[in-house]
N, C-alpha and C. Protein backbone atom coordinates (compact mmCIF):
# COMPACT_ATOMS: atom_id res chain seq x y z
N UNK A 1 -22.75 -16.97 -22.12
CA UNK A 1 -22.84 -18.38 -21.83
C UNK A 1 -21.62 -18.79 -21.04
N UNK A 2 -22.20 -19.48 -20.14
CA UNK A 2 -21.18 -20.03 -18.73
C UNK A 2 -20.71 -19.02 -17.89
N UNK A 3 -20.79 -19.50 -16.37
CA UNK A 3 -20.63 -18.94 -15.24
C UNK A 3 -19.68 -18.97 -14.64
N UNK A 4 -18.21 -18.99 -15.37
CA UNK A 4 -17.28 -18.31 -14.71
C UNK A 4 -17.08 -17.03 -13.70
N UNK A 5 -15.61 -16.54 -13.43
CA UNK A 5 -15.54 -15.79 -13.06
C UNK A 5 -16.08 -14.52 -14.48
N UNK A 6 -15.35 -14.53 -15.62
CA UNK A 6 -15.29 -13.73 -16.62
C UNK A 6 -16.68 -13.84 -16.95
N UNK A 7 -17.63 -14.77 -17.10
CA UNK A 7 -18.91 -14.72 -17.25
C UNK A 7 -19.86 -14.24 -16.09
N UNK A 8 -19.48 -14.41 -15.16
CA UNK A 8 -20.52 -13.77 -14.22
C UNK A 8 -20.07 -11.67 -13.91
N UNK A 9 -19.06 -11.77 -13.90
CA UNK A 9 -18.27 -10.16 -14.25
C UNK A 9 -19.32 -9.94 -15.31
N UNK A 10 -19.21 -10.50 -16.86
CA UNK A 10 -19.93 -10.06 -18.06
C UNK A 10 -21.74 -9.70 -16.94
N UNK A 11 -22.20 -10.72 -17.00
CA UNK A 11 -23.63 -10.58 -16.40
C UNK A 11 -23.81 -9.60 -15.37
N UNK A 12 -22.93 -9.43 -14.21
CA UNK A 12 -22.78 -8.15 -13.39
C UNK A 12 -23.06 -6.85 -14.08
N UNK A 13 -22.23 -6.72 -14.90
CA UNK A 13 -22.20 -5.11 -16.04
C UNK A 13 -23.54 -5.23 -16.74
N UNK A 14 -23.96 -6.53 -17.45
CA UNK A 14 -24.92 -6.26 -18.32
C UNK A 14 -26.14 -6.05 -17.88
N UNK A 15 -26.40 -6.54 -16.37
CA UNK A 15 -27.90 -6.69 -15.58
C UNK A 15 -27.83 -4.94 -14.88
N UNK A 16 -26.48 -4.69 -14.06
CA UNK A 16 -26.37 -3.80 -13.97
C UNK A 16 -26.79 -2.21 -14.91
N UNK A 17 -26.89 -2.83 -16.43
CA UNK A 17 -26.76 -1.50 -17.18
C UNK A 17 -28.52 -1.61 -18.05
N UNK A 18 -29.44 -2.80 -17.01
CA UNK A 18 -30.82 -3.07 -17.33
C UNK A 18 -30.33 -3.83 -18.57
N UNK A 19 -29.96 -4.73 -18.60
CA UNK A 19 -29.73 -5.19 -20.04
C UNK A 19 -30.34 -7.15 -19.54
N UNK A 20 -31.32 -7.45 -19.97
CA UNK A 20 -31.43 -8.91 -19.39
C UNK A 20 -30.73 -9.54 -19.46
N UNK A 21 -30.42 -10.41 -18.85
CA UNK A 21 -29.66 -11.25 -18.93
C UNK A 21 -29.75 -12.89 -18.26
N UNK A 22 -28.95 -13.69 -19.43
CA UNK A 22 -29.13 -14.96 -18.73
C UNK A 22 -28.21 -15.51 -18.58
N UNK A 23 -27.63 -16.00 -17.65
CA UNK A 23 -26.19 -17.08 -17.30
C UNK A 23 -26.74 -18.66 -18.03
N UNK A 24 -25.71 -18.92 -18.27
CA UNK A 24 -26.20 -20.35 -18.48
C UNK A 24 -24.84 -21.43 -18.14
N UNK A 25 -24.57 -22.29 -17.49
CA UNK A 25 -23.54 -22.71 -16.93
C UNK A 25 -24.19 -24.40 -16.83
N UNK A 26 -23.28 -25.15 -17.48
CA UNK A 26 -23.34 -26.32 -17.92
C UNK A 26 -22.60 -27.41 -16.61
N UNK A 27 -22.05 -26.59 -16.17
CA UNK A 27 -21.19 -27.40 -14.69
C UNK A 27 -21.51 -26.72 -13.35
N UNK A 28 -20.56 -26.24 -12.68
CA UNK A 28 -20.76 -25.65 -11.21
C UNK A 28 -20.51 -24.30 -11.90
N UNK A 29 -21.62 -23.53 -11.40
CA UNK A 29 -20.94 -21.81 -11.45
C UNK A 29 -19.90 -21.58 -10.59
N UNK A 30 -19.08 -20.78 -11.62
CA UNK A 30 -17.93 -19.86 -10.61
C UNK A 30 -16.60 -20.88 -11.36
N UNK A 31 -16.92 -21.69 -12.30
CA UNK A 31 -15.93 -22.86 -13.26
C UNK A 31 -15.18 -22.81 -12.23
N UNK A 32 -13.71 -23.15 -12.66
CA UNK A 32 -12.52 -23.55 -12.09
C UNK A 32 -12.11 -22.55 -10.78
N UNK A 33 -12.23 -21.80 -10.75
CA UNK A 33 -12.25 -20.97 -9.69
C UNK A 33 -13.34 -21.40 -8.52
N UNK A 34 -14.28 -21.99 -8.32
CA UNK A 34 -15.13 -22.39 -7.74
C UNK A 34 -14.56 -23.87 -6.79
N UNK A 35 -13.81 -24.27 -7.77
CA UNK A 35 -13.02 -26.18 -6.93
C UNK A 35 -11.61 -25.58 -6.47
N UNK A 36 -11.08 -24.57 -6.23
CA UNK A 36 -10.22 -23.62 -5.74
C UNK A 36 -10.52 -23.44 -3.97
N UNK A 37 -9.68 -24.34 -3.19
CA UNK A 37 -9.69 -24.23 -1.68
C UNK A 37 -9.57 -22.69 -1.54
N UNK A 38 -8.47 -22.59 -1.79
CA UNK A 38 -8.22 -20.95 -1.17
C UNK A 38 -7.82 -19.81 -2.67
N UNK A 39 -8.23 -18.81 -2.82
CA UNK A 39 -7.65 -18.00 -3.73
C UNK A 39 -7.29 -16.59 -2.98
N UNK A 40 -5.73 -16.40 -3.09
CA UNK A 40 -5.34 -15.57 -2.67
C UNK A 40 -5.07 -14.25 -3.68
N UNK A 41 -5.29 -14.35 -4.61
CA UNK A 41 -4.98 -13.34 -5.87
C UNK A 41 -5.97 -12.55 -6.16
N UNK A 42 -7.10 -12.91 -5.66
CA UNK A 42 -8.18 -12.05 -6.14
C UNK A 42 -8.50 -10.41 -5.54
N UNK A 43 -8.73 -9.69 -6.01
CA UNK A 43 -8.08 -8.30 -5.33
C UNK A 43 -10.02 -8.49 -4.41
N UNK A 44 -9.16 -7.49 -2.82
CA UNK A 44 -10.31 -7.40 -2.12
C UNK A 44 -10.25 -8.77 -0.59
N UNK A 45 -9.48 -8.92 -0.91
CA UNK A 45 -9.74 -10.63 0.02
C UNK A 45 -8.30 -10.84 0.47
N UNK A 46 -7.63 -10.08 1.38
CA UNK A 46 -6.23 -10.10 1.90
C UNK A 46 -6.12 -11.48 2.49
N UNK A 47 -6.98 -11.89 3.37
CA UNK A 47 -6.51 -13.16 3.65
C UNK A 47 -6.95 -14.06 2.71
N UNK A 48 -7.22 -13.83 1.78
CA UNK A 48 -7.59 -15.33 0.89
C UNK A 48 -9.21 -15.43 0.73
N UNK A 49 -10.11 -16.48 -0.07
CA UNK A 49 -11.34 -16.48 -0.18
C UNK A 49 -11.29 -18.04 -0.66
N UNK A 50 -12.31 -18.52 -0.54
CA UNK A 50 -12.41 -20.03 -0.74
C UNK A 50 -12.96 -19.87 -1.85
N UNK A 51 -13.04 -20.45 -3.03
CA UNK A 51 -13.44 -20.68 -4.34
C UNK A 51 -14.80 -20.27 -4.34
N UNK A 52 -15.72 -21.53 -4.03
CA UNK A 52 -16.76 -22.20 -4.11
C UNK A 52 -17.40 -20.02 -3.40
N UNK A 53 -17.17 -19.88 -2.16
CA UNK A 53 -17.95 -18.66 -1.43
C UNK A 53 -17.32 -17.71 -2.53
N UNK A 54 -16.63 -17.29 -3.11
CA UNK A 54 -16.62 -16.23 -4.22
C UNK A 54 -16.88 -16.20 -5.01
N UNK A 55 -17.28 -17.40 -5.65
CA UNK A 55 -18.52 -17.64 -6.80
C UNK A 55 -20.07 -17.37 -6.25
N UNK A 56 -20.19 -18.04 -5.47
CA UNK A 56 -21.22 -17.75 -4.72
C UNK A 56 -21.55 -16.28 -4.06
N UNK A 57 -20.91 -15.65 -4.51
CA UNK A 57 -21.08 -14.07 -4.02
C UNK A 57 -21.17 -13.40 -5.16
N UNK A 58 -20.46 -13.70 -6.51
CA UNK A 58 -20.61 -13.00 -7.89
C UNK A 58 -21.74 -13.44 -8.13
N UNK A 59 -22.12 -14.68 -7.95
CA UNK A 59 -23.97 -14.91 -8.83
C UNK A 59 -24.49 -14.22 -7.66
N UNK A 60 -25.23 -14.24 -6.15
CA UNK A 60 -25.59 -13.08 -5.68
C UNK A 60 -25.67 -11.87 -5.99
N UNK A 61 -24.36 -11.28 -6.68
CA UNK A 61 -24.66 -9.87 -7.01
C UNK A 61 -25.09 -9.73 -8.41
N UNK A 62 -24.79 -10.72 -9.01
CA UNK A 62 -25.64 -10.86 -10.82
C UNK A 62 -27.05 -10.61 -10.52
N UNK A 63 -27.18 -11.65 -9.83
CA UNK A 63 -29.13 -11.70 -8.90
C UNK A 63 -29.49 -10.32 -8.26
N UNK A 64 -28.55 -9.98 -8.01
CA UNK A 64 -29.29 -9.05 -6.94
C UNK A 64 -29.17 -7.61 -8.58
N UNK A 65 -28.95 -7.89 -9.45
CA UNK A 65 -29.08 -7.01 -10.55
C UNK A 65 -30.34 -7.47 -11.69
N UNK A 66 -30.93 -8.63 -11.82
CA UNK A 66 -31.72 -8.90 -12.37
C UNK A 66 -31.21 -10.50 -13.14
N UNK A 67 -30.14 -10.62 -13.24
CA UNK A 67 -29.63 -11.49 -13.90
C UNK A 67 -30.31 -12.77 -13.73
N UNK A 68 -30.50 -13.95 -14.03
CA UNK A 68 -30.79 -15.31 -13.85
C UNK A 68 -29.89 -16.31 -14.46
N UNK A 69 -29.88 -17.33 -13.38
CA UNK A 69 -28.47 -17.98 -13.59
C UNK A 69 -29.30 -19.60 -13.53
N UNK A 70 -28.72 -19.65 -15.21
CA UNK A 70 -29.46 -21.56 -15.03
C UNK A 70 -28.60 -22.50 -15.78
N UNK A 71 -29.20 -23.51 -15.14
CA UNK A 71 -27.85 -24.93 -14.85
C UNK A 71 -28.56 -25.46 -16.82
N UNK A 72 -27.40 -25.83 -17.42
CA UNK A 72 -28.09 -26.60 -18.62
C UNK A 72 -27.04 -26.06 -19.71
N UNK A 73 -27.19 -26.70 -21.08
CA UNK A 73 -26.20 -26.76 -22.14
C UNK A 73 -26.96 -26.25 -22.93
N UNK A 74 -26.60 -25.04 -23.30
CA UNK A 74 -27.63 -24.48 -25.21
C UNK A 74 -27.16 -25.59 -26.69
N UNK A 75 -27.83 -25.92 -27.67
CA UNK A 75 -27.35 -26.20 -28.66
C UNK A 75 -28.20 -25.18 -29.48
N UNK A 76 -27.59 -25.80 -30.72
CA UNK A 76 -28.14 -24.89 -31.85
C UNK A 76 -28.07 -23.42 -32.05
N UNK A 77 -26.54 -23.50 -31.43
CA UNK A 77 -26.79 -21.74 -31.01
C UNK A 77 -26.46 -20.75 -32.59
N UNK A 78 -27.00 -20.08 -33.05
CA UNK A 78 -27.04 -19.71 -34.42
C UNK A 78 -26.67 -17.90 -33.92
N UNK A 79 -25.33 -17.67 -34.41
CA UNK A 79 -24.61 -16.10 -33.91
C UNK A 79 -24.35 -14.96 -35.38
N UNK A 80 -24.86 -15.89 -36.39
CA UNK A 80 -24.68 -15.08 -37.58
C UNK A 80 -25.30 -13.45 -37.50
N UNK A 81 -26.33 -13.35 -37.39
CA UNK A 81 -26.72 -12.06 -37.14
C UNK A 81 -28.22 -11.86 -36.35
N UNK A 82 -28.56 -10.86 -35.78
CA UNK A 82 -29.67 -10.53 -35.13
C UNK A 82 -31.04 -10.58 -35.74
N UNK A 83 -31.90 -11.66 -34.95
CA UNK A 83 -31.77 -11.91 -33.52
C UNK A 83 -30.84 -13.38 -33.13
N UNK A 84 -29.93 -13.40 -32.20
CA UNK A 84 -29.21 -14.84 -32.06
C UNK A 84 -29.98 -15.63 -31.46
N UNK A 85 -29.98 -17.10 -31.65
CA UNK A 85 -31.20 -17.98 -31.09
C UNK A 85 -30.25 -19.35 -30.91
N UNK A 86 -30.57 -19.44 -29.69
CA UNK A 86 -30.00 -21.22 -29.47
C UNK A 86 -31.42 -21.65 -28.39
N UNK A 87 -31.21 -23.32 -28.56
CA UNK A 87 -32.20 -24.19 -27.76
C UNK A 87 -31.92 -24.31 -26.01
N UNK A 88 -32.87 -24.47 -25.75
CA UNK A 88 -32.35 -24.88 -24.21
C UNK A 88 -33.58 -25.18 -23.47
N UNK A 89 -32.99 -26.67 -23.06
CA UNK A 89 -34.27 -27.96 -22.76
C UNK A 89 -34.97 -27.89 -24.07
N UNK A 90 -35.40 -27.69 -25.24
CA UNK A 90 -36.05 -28.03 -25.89
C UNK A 90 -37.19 -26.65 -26.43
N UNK A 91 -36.57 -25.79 -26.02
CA UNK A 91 -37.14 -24.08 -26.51
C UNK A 91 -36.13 -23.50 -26.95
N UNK A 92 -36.49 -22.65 -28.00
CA UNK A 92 -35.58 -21.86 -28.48
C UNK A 92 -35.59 -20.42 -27.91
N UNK A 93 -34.46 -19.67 -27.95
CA UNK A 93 -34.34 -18.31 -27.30
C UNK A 93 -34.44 -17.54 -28.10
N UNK A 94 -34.47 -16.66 -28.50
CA UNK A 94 -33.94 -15.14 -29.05
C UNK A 94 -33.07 -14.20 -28.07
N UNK A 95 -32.28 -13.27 -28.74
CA UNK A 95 -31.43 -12.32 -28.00
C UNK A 95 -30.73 -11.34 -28.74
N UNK A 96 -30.64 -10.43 -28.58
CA UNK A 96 -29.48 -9.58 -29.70
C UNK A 96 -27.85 -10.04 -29.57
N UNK A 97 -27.42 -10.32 -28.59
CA UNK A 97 -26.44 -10.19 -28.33
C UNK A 97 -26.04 -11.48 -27.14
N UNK A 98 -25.00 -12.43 -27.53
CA UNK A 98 -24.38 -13.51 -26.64
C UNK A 98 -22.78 -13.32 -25.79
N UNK A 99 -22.76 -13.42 -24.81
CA UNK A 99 -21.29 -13.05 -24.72
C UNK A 99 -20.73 -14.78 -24.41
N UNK A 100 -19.92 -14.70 -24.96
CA UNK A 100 -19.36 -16.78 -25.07
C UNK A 100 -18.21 -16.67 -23.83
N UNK A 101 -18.53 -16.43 -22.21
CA UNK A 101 -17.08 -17.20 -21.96
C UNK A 101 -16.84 -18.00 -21.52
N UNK A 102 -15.56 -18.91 -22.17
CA UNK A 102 -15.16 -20.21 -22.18
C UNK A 102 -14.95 -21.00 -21.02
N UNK A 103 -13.84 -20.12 -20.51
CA UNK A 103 -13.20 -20.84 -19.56
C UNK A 103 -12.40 -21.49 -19.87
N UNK A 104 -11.60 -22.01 -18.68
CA UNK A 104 -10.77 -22.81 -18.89
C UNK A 104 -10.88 -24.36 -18.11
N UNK A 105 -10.18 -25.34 -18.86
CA UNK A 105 -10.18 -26.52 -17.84
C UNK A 105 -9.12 -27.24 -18.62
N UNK A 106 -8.39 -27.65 -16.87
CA UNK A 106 -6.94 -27.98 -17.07
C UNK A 106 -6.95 -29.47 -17.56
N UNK A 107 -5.66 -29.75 -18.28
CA UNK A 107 -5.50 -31.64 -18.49
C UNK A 107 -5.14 -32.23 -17.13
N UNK A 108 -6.15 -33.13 -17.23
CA UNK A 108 -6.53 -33.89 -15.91
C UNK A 108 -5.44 -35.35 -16.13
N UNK A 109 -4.81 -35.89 -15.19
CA UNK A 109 -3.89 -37.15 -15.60
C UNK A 109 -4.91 -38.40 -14.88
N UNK A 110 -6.01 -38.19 -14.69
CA UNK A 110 -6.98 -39.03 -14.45
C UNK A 110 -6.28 -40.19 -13.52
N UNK A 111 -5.83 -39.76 -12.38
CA UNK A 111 -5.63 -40.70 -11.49
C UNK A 111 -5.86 -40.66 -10.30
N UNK A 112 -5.96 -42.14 -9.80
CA UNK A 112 -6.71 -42.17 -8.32
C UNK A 112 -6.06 -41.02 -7.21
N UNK A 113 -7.10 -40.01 -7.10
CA UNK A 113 -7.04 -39.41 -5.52
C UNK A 113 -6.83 -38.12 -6.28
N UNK A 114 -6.56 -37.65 -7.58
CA UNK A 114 -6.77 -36.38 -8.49
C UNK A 114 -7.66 -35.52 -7.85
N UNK A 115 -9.41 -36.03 -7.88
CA UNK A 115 -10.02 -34.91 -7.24
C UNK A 115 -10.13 -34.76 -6.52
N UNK A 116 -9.67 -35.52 -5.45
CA UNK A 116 -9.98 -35.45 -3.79
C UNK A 116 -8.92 -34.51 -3.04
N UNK A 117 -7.84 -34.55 -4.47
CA UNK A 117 -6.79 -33.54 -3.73
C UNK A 117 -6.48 -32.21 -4.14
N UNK A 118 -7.86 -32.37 -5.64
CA UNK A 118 -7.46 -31.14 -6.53
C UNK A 118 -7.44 -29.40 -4.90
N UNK A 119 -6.61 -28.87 -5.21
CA UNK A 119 -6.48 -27.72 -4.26
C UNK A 119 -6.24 -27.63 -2.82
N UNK A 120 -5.99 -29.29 -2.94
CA UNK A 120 -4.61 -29.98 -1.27
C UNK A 120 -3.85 -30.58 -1.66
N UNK A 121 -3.05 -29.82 -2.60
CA UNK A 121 -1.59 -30.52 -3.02
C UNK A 121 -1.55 -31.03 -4.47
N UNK A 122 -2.75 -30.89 -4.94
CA UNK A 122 -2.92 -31.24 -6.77
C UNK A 122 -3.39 -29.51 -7.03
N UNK A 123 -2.45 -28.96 -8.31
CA UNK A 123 -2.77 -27.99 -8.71
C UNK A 123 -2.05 -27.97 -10.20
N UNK A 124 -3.23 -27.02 -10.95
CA UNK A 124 -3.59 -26.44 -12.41
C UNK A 124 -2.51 -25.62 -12.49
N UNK A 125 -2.48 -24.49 -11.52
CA UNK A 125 -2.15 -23.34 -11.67
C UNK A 125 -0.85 -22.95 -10.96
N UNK A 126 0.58 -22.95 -11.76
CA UNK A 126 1.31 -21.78 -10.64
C UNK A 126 1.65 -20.81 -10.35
N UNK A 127 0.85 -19.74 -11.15
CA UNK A 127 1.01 -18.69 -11.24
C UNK A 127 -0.36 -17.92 -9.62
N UNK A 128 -1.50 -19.12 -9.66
CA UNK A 128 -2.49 -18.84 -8.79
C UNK A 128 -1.98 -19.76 -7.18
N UNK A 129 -0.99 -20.47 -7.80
CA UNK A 129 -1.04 -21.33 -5.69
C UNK A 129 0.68 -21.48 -5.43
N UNK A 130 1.41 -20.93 -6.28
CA UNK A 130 3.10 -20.89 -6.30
C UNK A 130 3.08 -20.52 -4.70
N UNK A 131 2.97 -19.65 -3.99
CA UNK A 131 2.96 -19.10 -2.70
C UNK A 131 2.75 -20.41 -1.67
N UNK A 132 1.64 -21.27 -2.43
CA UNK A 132 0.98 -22.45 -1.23
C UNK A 132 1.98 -23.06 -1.00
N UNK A 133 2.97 -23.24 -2.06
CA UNK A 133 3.93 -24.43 -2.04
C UNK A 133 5.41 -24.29 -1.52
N UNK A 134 5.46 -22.73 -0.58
CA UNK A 134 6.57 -22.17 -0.76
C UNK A 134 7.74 -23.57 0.25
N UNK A 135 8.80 -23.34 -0.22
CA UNK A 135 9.72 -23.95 0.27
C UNK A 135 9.50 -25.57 0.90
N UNK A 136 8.36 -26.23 -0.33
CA UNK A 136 8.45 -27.40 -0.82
C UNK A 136 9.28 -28.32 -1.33
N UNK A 137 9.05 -29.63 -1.49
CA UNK A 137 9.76 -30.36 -3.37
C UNK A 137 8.22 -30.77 -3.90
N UNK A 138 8.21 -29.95 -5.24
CA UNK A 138 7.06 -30.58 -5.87
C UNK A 138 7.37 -31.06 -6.72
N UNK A 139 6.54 -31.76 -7.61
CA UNK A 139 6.59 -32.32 -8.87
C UNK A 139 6.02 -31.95 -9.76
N UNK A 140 6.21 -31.53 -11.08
CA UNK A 140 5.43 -30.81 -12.50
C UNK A 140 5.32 -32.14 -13.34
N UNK A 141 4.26 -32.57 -13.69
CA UNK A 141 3.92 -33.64 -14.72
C UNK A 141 3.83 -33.10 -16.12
N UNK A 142 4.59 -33.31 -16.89
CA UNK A 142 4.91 -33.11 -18.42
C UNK A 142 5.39 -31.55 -18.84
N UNK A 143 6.20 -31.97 -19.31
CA UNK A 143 7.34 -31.34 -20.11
C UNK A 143 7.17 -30.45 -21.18
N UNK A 144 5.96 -30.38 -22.03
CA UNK A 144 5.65 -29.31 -22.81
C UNK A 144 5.89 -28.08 -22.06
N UNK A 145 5.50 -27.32 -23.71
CA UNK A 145 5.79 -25.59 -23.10
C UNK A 145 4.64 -25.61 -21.81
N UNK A 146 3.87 -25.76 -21.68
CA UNK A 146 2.95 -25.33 -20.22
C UNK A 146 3.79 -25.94 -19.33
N UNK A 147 3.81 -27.56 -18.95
CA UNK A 147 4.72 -27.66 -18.16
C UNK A 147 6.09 -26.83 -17.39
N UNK A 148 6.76 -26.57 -18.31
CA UNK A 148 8.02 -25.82 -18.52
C UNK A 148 8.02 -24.86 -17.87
N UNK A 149 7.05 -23.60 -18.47
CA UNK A 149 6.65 -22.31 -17.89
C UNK A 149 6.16 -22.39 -16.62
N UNK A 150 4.84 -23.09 -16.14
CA UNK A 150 4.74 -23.43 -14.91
C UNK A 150 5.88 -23.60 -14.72
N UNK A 151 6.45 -24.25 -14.75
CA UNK A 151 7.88 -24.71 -13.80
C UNK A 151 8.73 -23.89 -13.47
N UNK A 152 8.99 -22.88 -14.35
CA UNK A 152 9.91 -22.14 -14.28
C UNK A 152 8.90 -21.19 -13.34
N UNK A 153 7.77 -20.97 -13.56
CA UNK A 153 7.20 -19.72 -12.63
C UNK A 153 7.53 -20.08 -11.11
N UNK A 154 7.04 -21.62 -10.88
CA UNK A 154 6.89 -22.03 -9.32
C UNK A 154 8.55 -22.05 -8.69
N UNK A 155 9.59 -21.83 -9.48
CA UNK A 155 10.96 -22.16 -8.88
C UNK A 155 11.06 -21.04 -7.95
N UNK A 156 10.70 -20.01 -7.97
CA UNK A 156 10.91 -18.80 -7.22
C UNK A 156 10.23 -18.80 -5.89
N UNK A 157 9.40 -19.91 -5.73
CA UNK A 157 8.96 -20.34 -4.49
C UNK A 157 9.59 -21.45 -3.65
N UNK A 158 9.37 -23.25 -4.29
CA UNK A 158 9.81 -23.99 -4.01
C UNK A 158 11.08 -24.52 -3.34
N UNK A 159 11.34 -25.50 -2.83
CA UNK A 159 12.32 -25.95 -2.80
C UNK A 159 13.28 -26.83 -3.88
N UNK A 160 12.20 -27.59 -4.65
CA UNK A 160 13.28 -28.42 -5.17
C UNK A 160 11.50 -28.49 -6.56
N UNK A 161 12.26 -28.94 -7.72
CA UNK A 161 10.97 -29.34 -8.90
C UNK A 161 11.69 -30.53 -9.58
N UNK A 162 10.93 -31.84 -9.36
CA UNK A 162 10.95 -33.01 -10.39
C UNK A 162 10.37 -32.79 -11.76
N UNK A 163 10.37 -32.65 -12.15
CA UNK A 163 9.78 -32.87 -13.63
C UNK A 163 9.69 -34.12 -14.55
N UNK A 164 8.09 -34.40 -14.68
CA UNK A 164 7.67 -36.02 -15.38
C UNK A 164 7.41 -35.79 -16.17
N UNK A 165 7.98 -36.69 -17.35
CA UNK A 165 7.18 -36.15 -18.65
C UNK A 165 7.18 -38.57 -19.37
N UNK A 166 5.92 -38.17 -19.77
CA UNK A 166 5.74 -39.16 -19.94
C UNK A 166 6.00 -39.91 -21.46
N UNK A 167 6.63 -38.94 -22.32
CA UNK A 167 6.77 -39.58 -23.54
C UNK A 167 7.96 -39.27 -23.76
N UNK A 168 8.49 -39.86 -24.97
CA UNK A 168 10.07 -40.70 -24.93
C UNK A 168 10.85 -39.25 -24.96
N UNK A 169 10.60 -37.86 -25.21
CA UNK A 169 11.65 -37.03 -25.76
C UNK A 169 10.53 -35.59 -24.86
N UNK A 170 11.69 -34.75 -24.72
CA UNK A 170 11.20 -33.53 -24.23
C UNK A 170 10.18 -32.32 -25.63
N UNK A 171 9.19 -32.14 -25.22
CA UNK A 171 8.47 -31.39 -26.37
C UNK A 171 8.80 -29.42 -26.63
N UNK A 172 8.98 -28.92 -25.35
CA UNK A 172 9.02 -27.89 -25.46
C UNK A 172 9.91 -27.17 -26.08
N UNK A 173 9.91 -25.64 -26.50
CA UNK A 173 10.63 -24.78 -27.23
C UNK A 173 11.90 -25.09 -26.72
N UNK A 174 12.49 -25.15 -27.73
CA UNK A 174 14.60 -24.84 -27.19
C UNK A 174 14.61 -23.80 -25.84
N UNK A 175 14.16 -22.95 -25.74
CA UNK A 175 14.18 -21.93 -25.00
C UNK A 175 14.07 -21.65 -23.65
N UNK A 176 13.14 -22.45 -23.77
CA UNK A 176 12.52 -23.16 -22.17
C UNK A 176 13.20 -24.19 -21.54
N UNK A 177 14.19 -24.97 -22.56
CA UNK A 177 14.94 -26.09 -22.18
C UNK A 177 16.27 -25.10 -21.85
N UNK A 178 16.82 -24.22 -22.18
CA UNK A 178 18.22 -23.47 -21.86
C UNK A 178 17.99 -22.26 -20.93
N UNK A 179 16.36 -22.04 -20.38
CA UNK A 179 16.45 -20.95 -19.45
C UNK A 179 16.63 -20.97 -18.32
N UNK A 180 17.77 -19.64 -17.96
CA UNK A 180 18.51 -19.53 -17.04
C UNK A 180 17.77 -19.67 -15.48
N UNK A 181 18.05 -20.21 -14.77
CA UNK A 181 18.07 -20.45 -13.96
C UNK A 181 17.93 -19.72 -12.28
């Protein structure tokens, strides 16, 4: 369940090995990786790959293995033991076996021009776009350990890092607050 990258990989192997299979993806296939302008990390793609077309190439090759990939939310999904059965639209399934992946999705600060810029200058990730930003000044919004770590990852690129944190006192580990520099 869901069409990530890690979920459509799962469906690749499993259609591949004759094993049916069904995607089921509640948002855009290809998740967060899919609203991704450019991804340069992905092995195979020296100059880079646009999100949205490398998702769009993993469900192709799911398909082109037998797989079927459909838009919609299961409930009732019951994993205790075989056969596993959840609803979807209003039928129930059977299956031996579910693979759950999650995904991820980042905290959004829900403000005007967020998605219009998510992956032109608004980013989740700096371990995936640190390079985009090289010899910038950016800004990291909040101060927890994620904050922090991002921060500390993207310094090895940037020029300069503000750091916002919006509540009265810094949250993260001692550790992260005294690392070297």
């Amino acid at each position: 369940m869901r069409g990530g990258p890690a979920g459509l990989t799962a469906a690749i192997y499993a259609a591949r090995a004759r094993v049916k299979t069904l995607v089921i993806e509640k948002e855009e296939v290809g998740g967060e990786a899919a609203t991704t302008d450019v991804i340069e990390n992905y092995p195979g793609f020296p100059e880079g790959i646009n999100g949205h077309a490398l998702a769009q190439r993993m469900v192709e090759q799911a398909k082109k293995f037998g797989a079927i990939v459909y838009r919609g939310t299961p409930t009732d999904v019951q994993l205790k033991k075989p056969p596993r059965t959840f609803t979807l639209d209003g039928k129930t399934v059977s299956c031996n076996s579910i693979i759950i992946a999650t995904g991820t999705s980042p905290k959004k600060l829900n403000v005007p021009g967020e998605e219009k810029l998510k992956g032109r200058g608004v980013s989740y990730c700096a371990t995936c776009d640190g390079p985009i930003y090289a010899n910038e000044d950016i800004a990291v919004i909040g101060c927890g350990n994620s904050g922090l770590q991002e921060g500390l990852f993207i310094l090895k690129f940037v020029k300069s890092i503000t750091f916002v944190e919006f509540l009265p006192e810094i949250r993260a580990e001692k550790i992260l607050l005294y690392a070297k520099i």
